[in-house]
Protein backbone atom coordinates (compact mmCIF):
# COMPACT_ATOMS: atom_id res chain seq x y z
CA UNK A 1 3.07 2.37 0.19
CA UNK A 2 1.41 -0.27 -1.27
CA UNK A 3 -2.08 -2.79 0.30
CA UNK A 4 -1.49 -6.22 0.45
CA UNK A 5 -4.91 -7.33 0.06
CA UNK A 6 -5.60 -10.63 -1.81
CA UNK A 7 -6.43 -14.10 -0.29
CA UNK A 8 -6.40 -17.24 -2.89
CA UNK A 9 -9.38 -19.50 -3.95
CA UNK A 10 -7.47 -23.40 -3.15
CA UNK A 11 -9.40 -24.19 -6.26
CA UNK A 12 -7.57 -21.96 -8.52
CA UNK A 13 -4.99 -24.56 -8.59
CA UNK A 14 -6.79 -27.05 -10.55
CA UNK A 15 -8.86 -25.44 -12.42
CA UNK A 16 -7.65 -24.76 -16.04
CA UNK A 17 -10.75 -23.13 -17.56
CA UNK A 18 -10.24 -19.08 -18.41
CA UNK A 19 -11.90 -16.46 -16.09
CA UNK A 20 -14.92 -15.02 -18.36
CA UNK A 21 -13.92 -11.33 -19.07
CA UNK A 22 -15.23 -8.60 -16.92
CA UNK A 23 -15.23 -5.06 -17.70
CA UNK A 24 -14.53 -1.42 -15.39
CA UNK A 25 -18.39 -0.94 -16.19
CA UNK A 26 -19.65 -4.24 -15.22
CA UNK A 27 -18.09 -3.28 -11.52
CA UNK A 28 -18.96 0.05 -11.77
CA UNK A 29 -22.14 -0.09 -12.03
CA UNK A 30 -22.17 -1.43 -8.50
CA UNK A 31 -23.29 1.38 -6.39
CA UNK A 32 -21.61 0.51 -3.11
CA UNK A 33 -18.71 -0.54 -4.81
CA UNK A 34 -18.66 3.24 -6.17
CA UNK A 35 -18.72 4.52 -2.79
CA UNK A 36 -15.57 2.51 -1.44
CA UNK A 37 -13.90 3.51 -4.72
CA UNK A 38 -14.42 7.14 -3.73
CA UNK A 39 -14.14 7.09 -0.68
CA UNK A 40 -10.57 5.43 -1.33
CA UNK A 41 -9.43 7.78 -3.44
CA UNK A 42 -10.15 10.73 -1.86
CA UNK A 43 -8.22 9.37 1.30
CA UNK A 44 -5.51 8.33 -0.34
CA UNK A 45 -4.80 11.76 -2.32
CA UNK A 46 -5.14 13.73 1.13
CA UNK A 47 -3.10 11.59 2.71
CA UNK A 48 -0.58 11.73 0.59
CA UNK A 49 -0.79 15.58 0.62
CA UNK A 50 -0.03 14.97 3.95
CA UNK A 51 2.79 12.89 3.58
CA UNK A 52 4.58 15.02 1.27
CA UNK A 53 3.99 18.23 3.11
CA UNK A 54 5.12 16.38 6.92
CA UNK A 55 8.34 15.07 5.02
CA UNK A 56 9.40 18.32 3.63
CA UNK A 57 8.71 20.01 6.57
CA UNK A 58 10.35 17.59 9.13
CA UNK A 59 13.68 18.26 6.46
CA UNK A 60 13.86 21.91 6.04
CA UNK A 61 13.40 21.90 10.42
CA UNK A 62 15.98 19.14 10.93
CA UNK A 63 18.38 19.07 7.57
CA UNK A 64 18.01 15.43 8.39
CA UNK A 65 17.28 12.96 5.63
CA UNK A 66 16.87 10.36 8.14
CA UNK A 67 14.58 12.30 9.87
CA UNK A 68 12.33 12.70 7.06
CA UNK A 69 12.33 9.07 5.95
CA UNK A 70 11.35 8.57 9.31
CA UNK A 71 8.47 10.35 8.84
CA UNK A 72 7.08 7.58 5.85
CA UNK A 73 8.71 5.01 8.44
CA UNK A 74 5.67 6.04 10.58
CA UNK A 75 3.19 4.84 8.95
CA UNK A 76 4.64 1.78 7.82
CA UNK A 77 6.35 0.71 11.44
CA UNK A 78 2.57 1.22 13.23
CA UNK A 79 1.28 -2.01 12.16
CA UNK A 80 3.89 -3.93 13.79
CA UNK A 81 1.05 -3.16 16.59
CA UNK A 82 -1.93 -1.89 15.06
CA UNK A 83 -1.63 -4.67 11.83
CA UNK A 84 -1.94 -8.00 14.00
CA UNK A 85 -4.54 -6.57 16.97
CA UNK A 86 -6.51 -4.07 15.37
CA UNK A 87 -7.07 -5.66 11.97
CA UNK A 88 -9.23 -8.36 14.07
CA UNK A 89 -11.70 -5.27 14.84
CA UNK A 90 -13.91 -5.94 11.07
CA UNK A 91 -14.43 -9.00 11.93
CA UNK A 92 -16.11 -8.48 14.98
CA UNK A 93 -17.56 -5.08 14.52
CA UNK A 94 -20.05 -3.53 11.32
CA UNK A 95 -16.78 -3.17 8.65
CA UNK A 96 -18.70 0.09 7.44
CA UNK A 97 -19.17 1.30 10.69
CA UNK A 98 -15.07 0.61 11.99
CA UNK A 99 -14.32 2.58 8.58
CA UNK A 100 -16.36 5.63 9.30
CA UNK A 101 -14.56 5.93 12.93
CA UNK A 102 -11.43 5.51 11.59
CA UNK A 103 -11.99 8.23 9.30
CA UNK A 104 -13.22 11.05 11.31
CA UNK A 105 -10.37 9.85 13.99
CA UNK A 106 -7.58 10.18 11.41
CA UNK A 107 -9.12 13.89 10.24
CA UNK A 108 -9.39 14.91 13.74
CA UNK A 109 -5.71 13.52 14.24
CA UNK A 110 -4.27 15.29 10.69
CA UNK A 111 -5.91 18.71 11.90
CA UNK A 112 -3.63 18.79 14.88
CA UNK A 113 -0.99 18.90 12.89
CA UNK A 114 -1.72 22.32 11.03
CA UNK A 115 -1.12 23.50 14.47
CA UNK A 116 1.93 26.07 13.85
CA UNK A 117 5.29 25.30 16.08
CA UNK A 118 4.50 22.01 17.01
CA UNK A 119 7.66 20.20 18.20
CA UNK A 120 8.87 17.59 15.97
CA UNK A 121 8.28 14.62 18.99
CA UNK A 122 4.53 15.53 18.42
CA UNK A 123 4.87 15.54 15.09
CA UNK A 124 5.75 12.06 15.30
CA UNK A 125 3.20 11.09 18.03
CA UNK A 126 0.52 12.10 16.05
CA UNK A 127 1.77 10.45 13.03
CA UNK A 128 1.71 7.11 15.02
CA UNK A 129 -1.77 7.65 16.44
CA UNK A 130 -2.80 8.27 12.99
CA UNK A 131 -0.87 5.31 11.62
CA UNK A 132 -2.44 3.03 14.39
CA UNK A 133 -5.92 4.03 12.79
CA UNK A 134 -4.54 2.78 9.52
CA UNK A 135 -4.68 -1.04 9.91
CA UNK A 136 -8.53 -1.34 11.16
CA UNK A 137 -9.84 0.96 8.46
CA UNK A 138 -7.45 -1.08 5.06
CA UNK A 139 -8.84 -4.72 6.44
CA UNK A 140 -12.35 -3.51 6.66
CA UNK A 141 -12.45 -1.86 3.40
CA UNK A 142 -10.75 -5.33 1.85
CA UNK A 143 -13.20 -6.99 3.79
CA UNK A 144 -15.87 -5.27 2.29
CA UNK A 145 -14.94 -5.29 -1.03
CA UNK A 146 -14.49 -8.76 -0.84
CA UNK A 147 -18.34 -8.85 0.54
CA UNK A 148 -19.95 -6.64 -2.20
CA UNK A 149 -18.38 -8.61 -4.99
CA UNK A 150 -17.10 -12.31 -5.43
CA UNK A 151 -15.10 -13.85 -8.38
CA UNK A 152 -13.50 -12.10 -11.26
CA UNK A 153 -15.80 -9.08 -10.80
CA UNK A 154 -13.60 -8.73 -7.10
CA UNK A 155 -10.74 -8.98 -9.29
CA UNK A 156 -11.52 -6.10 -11.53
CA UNK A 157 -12.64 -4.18 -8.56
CA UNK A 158 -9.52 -4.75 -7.01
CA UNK A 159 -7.46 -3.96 -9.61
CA UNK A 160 -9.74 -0.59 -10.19
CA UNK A 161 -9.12 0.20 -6.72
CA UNK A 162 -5.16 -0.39 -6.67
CA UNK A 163 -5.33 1.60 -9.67
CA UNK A 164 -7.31 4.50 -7.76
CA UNK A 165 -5.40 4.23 -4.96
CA UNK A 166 -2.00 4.86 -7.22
CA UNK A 167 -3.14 7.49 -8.74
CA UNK A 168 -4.21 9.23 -5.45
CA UNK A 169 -0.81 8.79 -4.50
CA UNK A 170 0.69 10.04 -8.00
CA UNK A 171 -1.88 12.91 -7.59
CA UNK A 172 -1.27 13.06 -3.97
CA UNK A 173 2.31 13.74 -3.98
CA UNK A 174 2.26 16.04 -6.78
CA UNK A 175 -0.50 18.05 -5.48
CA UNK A 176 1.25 18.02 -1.82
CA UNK A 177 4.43 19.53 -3.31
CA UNK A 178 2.25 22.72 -5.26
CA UNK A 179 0.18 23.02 -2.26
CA UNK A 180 3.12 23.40 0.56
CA UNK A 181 4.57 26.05 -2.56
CA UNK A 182 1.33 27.84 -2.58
CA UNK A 183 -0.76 27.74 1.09
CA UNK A 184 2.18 26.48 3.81
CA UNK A 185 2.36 23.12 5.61
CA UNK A 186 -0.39 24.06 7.48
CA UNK A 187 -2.59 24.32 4.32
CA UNK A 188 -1.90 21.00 2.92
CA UNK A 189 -2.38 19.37 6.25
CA UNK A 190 -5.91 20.98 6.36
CA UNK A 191 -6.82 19.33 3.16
CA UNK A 192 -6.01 16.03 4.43
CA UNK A 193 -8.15 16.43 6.96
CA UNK A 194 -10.96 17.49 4.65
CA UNK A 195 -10.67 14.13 2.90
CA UNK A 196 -10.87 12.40 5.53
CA UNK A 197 -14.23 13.59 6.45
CA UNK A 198 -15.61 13.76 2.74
CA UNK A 199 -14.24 10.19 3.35
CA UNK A 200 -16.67 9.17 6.04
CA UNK A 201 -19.85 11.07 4.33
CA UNK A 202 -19.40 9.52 0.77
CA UNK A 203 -19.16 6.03 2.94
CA UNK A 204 -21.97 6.40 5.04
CA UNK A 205 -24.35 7.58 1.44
CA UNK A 206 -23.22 4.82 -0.49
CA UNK A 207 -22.66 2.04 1.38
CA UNK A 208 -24.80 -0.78 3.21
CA UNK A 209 -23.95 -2.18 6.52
CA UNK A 210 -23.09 -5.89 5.57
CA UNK A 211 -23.06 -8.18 8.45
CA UNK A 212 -20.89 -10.40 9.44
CA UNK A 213 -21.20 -13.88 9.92
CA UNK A 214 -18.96 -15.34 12.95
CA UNK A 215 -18.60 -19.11 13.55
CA UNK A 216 -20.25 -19.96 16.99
CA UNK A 217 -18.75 -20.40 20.00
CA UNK A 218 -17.24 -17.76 22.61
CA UNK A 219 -15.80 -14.70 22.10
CA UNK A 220 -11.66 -15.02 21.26
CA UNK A 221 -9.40 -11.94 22.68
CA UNK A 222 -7.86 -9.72 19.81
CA UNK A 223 -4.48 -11.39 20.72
CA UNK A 224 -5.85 -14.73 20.14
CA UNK A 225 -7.73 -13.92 17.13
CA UNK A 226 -5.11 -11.95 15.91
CA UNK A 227 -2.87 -15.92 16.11
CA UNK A 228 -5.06 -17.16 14.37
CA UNK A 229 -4.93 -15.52 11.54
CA UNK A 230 -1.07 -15.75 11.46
CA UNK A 231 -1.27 -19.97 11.77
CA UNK A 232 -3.88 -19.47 8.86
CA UNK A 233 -1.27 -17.65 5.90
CA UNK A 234 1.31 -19.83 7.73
CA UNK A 235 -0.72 -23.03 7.25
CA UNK A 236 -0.85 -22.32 3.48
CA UNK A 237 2.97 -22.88 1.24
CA UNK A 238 0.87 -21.16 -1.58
CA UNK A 239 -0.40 -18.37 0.83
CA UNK A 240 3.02 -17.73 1.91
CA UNK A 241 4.96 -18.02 -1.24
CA UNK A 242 2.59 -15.25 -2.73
CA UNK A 243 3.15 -12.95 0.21
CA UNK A 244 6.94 -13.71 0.02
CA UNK A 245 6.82 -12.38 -3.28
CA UNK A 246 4.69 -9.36 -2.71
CA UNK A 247 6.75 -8.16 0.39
CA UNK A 248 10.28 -8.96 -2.00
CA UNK A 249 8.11 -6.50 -4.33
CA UNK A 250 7.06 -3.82 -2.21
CA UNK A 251 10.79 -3.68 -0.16
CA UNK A 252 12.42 -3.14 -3.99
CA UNK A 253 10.65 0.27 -4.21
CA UNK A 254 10.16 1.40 -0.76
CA UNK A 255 13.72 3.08 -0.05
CA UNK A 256 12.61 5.39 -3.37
CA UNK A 257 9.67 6.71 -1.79
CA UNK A 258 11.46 7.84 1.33
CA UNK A 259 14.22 9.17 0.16
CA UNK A 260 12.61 11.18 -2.67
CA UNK A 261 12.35 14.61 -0.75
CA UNK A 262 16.08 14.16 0.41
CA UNK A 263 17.12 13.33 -3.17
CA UNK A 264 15.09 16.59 -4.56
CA UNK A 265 17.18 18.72 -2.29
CA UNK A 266 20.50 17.18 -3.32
CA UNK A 267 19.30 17.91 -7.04
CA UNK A 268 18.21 21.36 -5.66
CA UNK A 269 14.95 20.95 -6.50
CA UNK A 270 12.18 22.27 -5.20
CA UNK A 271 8.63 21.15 -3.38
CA UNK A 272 6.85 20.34 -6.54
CA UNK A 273 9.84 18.70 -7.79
CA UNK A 274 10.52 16.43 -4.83
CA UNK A 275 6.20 15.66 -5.12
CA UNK A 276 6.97 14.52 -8.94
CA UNK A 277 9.60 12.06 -8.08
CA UNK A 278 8.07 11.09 -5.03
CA UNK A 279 5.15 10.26 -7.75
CA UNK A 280 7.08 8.36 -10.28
CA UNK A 281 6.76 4.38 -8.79
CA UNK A 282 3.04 4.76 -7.73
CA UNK A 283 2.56 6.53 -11.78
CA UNK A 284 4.80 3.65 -12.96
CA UNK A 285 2.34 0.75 -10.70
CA UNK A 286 -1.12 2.55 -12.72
CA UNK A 287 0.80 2.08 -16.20
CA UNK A 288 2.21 -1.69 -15.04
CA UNK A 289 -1.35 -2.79 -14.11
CA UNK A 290 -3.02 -2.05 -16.66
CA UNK A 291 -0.89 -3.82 -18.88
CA UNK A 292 -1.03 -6.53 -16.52
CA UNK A 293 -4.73 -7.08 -16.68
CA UNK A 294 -4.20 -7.41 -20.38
CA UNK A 295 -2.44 -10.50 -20.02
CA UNK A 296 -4.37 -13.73 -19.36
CA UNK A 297 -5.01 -14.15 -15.36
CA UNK A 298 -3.61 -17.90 -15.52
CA UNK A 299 -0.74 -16.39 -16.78
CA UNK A 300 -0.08 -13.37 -14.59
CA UNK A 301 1.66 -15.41 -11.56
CA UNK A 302 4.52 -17.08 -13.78
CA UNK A 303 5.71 -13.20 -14.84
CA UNK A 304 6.69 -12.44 -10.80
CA UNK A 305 10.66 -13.13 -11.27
CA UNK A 306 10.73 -10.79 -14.14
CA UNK A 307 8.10 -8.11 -12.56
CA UNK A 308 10.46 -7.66 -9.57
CA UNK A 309 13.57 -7.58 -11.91
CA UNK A 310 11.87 -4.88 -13.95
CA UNK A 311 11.33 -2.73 -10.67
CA UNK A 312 15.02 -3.34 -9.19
CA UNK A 313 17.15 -2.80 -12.47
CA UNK A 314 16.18 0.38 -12.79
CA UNK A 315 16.46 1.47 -9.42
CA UNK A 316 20.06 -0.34 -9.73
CA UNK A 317 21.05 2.19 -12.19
CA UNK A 318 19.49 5.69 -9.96
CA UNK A 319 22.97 6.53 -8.42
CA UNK A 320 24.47 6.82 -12.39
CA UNK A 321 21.67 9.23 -13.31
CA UNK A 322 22.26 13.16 -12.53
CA UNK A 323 18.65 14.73 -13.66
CA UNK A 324 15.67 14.73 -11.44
CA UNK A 325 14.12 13.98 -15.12
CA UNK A 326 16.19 10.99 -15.82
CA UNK A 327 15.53 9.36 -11.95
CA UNK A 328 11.80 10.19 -12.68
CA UNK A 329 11.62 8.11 -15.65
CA UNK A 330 13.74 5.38 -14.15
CA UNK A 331 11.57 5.02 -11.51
CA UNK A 332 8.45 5.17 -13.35
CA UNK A 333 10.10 1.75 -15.21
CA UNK A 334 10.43 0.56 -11.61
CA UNK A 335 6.96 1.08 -10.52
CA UNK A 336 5.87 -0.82 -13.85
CA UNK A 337 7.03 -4.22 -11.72
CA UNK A 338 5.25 -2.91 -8.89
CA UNK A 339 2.15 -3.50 -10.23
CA UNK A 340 3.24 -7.57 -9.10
CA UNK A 341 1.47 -6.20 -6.39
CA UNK A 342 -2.09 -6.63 -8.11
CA UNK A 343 -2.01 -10.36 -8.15
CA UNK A 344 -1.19 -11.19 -5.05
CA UNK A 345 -3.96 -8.70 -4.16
CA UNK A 346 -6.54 -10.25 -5.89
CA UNK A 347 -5.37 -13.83 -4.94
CA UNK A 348 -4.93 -13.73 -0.86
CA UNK A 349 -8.39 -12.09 -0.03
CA UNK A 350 -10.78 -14.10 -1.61
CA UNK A 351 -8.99 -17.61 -0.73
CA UNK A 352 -10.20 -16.76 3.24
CA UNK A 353 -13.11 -17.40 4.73
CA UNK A 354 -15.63 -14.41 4.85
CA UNK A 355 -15.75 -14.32 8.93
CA UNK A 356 -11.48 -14.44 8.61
CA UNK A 357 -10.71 -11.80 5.93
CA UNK A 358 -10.03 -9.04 8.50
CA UNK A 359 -7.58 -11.04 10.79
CA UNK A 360 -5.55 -12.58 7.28
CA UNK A 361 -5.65 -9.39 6.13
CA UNK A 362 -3.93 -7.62 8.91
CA UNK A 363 -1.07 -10.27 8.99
CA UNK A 364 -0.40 -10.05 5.45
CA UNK A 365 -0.22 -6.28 5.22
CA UNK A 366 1.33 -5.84 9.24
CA UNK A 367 4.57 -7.85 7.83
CA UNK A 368 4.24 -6.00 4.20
CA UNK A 369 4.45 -2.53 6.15
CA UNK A 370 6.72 -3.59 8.51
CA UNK A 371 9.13 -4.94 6.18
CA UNK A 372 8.69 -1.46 4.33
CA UNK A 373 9.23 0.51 7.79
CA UNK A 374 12.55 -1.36 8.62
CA UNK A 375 13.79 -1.00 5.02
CA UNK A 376 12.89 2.79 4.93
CA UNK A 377 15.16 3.60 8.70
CA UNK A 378 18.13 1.18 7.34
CA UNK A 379 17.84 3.42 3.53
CA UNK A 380 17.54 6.85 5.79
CA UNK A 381 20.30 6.25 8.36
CA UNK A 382 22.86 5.13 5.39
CA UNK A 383 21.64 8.28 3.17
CA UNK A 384 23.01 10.33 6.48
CA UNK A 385 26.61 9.67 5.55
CA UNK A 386 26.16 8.97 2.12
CA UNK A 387 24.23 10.13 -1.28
CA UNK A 388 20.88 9.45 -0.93
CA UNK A 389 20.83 7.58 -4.48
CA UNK A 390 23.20 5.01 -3.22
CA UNK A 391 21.07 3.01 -0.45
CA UNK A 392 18.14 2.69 -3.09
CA UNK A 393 20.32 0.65 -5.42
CA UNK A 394 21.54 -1.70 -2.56
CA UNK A 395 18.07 -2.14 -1.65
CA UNK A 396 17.35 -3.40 -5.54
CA UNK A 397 20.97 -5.50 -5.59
CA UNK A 398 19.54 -7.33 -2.21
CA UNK A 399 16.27 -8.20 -3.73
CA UNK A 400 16.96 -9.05 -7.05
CA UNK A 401 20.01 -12.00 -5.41
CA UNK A 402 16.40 -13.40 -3.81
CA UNK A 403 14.08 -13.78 -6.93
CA UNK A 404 16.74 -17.20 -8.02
CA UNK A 405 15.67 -18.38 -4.48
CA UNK A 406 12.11 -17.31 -4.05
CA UNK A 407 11.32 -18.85 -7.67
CA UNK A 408 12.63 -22.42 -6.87
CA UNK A 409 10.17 -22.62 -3.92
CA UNK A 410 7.49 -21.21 -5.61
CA UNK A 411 7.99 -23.76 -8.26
CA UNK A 412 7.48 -26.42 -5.34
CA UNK A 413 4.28 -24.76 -4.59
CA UNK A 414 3.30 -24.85 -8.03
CA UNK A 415 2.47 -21.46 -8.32
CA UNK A 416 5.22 -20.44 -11.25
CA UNK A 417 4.86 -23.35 -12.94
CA UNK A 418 0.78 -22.90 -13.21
CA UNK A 419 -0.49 -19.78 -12.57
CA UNK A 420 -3.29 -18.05 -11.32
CA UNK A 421 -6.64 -18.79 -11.33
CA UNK A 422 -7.87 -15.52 -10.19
């Protein structure tokens, strides 16, 4: 569900002095930055359209709510593949250019899928192809971002863009769950593909071709370059220590997300109803960051123990609550520690080399996703013989017994015990 996208400055460590201040405006007024801004959102909200409307029709076909976990699965288990090999392609191709392709491809893809009576195995096909497009098209766009601003201005636009790309989720799922009530499966799946392409022309009006810079020497294979970038987040205790806590993060929330639809039902609720819910962590990750960006950013790193106990308390407590109104609000409260998420975003991008972003990138986010995939099939299959509420609290109880453990080595790496720098 959510990017992984930060790399640290090695300096940040040592230096004590605060960040100067910098405003939404200041970024804003950036006009390429306003085109991958854009372009973001308008992706994310179709796509999760898309997701919402696949889900709930994969369920009402199947009665299965492994089935339609399964379907979020998809997109999470693709970059097992597509995460360490394709990632590589924005640093060796025009990013702009690798995030225009990807966009038409994934519209083309989407539009398939309004294609009435398809069987559910190419259903799923196409949701992998389109997941495979995924990984090339998030590393260039961090890649970029990282290119068209530096410092705490990348920092603000990050945390803008998290912020837009949560609330094209929020907005996603809710408008996924009217539009499957009001224009069919087919419909909603249209719209996606729309966005996509709106995508691609907002991209290709407002944004430069930057190029990039590659250290001499020959020509690596994807495999090799993909390595690479795997010994370089290895090689790093502080690069690793912030990804371990942004995948123990992201795996606290992930069951909610796919098993929101199957939950709905049980509730007997309907579409809109299961988009609303499915809307309540990303809504609860916009209200989380921007409290978050109101606290000092040498601060922000020593809150992760209690950010990730805010998000799995709650969720600890779903399988009590009866209303669809009281989950909703529980799970809002969970998203709140979500929004974790934004440090490590703005920390692991800018710490890599320009001509290395792309590569770093796609390891950071292939074993976030993954990690999200594997959690989502173990929530679904034990929501088969079970109530679907049940699996999202053992997912919480599981990661909050690691935050004891995950602080003590951070503290080795210094990172509690000091902060961020940016």
């Amino acid at each position: 569900m959510l990017v992984l996208s930060s790399h640290f400055r090695h300096t940040a460590l040592v230096d004590t002095q605060p960040a100067p201040r910098v405003g939404y405006r200041e970024v804003l007024a950036v006009r390429e930055f306003r085109g991958l801004l854009v372009s973001d959102g308008l992706s994310t909200l179709g796509d999760q359209v898309a997701r919402i409307a696949v889900a709930l029709l994969v369920l009402e076909r199947s009665g299965s709510a492994f089935a339609a976990s399964a379907t979020y699965a998809c997109s999470y288990l693709t970059w097992l593949v597509g995460g360490p090999l394709l990632s590589a392609l924005p640093d060796r191709y025009p990013r702009r250019r690798v995030m225009v392709a990807c966009d038409l491809l994934r519209g083309l893809l989407v539009a398939c899928l309004a294609v009435p009576g398809l069987p559910l195995w190419v259903v799923f096909a196409v949701l992998i192809a389109v997941g495979l497009l995924a990984p090339p098209a998030e590393a260039a766009r961090s890649a970029l971002l990282a290119d068209v601003l530096d410092g705490e201005p990348y920092v603000v636009a990050n945390a803008l863009s998290n912020a837009v790309g949560q609330a094209g989720q929020v907005g996603g799922f809710v408008l996924g769950g009217a539009l499957v009530g009001l224009v069919g499966v087919e419909g909603a799946l249209l719209a996606d593909a729309a966005s996509f392409a709106l995508s691609a022309l907002i991209l290709l009006a407002y944004v430069h071709e930057h190029v990039v810079t590659r250290v001499a020497g020959p020509t690596a294979s994807m495999l090799v370059e993909a390595g690479a970038g795997a010994m370089l987040v290895w090689g790093s205790p502080r690069l690793r220590s912030l990804l371990a806590w942004g995948l123990l993060s992201a795996a606290s929330v992930i069951a909610a997300e796919g098993l929101a639809v199957a939950i709905t039902q049980e509730q007997s609720g309907g579409p809109l109803a299961a988009g609303v819910l499915t809307a309540a962590v990303p809504a609860g990750f916009l209200l989380g960051s921007w409290l978050l960006l109101r606290v000092a950013a040498e601060r922000r790193e020593r809150l992760f123990p209690w950010l990730v106990a805010l998000s799995c308390l709650p969720l600890m407590a779903t399988p009590l609550v009866d209303s669809l109104t009281g989950i909703t609000l529980l799970w809002v409260l969970a998203g709140c520690g979500n929004a974790l998420q934004l440090v490590a975003n703005s920390s692991f991008v800018q710490a890599v080399p320009a001509h290395l972003r792309g590569r770093a990138f796609g390891v950071a986010v292939t074993l976030l996703m993954v990690l999200q995939g594997v959690v989502l099939l173990a929530a679904g299959a034990l929501a088969e013989t079970t109530d679907a509420r049940l699996p999202i609290a053992l997912v919480a109880v599981v990661c909050l017994a690691l935050v004891p453990v995950l602080s003590r080595l951070s503290q080795g790496f210094g990172i509690l015990r000091r902060g961020s720098g940016g």
